[in-house]
N, C-alpha and C. Protein backbone atom coordinates (compact mmCIF):
# COMPACT_ATOMS: atom_id res chain seq x y z
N UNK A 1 -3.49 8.66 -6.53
CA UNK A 1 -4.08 8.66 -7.84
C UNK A 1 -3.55 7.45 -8.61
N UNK A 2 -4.50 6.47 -9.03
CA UNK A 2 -4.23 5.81 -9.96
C UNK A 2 -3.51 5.82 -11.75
N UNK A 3 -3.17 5.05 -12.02
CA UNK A 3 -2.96 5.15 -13.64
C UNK A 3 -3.78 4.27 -14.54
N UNK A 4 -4.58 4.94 -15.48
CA UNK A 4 -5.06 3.97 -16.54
C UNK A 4 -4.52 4.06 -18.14
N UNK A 5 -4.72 2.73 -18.51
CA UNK A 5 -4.10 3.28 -20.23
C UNK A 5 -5.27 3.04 -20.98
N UNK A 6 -6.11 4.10 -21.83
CA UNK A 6 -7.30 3.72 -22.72
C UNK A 6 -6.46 3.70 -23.76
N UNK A 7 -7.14 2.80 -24.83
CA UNK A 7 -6.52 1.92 -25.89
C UNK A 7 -7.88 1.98 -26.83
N UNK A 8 -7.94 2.53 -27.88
CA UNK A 8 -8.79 2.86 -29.54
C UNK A 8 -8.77 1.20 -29.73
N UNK A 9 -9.81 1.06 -30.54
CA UNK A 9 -9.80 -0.18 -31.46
C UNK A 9 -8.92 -0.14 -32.76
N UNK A 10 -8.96 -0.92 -33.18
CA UNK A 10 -7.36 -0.90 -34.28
C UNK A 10 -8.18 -0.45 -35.25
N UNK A 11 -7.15 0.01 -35.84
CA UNK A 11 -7.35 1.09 -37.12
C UNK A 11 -6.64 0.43 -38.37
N UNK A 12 -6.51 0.84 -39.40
CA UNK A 12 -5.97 0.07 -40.62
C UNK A 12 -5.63 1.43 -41.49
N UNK A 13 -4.07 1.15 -41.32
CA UNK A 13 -3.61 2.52 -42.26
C UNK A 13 -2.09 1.32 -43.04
N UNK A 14 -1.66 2.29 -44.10
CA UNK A 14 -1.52 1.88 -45.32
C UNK A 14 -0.05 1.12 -44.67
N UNK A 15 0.58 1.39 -43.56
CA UNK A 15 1.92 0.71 -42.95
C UNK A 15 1.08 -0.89 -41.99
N UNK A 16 -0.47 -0.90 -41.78
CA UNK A 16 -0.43 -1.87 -41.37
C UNK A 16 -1.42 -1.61 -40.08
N UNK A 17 -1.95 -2.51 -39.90
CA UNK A 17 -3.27 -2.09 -38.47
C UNK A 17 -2.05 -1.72 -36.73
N UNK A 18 -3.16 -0.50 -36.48
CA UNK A 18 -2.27 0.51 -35.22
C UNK A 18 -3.08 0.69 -34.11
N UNK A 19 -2.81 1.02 -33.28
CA UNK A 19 -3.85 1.04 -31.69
C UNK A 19 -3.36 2.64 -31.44
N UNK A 20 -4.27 3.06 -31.30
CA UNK A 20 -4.28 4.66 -30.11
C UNK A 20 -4.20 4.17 -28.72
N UNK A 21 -3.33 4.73 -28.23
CA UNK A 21 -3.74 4.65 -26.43
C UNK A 21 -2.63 5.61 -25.98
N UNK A 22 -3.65 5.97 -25.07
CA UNK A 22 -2.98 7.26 -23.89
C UNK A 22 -3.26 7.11 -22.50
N UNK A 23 -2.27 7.48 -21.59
CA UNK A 23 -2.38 6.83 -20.24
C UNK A 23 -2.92 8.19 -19.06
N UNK A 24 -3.92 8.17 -18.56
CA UNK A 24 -4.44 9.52 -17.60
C UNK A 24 -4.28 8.66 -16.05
N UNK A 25 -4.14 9.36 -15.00
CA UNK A 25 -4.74 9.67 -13.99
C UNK A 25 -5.94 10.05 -13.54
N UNK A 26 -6.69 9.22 -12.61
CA UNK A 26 -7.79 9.16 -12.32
C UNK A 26 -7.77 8.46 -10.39
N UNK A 27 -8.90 8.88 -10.10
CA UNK A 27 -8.97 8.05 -8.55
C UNK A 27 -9.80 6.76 -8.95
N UNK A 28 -10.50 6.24 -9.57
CA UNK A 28 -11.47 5.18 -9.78
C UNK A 28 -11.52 4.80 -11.58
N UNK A 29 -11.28 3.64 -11.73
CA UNK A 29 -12.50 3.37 -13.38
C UNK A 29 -13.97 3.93 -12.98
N UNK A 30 -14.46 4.56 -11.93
CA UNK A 30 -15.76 5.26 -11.89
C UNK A 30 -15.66 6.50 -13.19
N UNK A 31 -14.14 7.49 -12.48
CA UNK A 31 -13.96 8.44 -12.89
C UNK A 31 -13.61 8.42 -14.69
N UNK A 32 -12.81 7.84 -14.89
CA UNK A 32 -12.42 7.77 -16.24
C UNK A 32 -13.87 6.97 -17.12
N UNK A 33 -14.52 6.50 -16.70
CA UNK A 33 -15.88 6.41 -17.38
C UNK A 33 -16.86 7.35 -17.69
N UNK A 34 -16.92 8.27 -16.61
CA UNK A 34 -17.52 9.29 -16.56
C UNK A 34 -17.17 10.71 -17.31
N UNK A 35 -15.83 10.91 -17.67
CA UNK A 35 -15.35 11.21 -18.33
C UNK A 35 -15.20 10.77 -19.83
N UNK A 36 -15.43 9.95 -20.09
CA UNK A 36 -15.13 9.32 -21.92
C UNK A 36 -17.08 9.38 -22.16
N UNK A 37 -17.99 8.72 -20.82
CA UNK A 37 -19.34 9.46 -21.09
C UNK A 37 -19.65 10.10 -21.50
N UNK A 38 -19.23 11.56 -21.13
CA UNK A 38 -19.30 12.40 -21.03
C UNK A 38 -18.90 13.29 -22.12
N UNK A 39 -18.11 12.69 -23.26
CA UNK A 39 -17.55 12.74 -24.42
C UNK A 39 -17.96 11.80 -25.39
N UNK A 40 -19.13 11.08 -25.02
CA UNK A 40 -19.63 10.25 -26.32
C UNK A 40 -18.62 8.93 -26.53
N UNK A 41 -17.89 8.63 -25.56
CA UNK A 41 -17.23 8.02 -25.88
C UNK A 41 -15.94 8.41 -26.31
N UNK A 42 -15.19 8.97 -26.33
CA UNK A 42 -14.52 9.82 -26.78
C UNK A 42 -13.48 10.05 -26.10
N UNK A 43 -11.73 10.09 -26.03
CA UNK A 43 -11.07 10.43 -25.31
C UNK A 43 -10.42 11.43 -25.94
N UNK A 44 -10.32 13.19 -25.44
CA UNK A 44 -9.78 13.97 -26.27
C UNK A 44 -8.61 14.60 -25.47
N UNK A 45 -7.57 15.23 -26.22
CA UNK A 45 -6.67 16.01 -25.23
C UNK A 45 -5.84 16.91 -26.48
N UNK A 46 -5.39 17.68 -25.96
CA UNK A 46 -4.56 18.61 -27.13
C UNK A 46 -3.71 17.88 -28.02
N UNK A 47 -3.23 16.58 -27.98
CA UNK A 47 -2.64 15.90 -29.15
C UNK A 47 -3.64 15.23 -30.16
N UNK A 48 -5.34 14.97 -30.02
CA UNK A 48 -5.81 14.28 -30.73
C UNK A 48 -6.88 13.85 -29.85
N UNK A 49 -7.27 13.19 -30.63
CA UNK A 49 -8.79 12.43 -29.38
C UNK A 49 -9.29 11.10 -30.59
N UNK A 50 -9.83 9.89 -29.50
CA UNK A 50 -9.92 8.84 -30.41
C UNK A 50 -11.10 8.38 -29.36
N UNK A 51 -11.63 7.22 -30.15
CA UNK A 51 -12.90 6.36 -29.09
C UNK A 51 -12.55 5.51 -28.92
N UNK A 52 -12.61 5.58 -27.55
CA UNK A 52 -12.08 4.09 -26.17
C UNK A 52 -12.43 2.90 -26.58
N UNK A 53 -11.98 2.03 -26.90
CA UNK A 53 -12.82 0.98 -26.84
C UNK A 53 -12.22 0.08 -25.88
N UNK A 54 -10.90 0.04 -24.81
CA UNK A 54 -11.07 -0.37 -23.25
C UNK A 54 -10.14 0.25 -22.68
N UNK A 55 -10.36 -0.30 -21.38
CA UNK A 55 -9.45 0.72 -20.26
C UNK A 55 -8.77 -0.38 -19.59
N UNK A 56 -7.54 -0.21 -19.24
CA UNK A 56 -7.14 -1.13 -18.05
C UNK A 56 -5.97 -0.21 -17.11
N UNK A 57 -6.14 -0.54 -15.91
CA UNK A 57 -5.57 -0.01 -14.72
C UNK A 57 -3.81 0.06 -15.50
N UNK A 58 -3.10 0.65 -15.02
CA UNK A 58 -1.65 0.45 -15.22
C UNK A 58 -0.80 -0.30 -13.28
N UNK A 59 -0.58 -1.31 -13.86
CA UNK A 59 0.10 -1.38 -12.03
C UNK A 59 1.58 -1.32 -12.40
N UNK A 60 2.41 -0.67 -11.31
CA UNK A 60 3.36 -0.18 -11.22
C UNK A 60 4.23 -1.06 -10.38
């Protein structure tokens, strides 16, 4: 299983512009597309959920 980190477009809060990103497991960028699809775009999980705006592999 691979690692990816999706990363929000920057946001602008009152300490200064911030990035969301959270890192999942997946077998393919097929899969993790199909998934945020599948959510409108959307990456959600019990801490919060934000919209992807990219993905990149994590290499180890």
């Amino acid at each position: 299983m691979k690692k990816f980190r999706l990363c929000s477009a920057a946001i602008s809060k009152s300490e200064g512009i911030a990035t969301v990103e959270n890192t999942v497991g997946a077998d393919s960028y097929a899969d993790v597309i199909e998934y945020i699809e599948s959510n409108a775009g959307w990456y959600t999980a019990d801490n919060g959920a934000f919209k992807v705006a990219y993905i990149e592999e994590v290499v180890e």
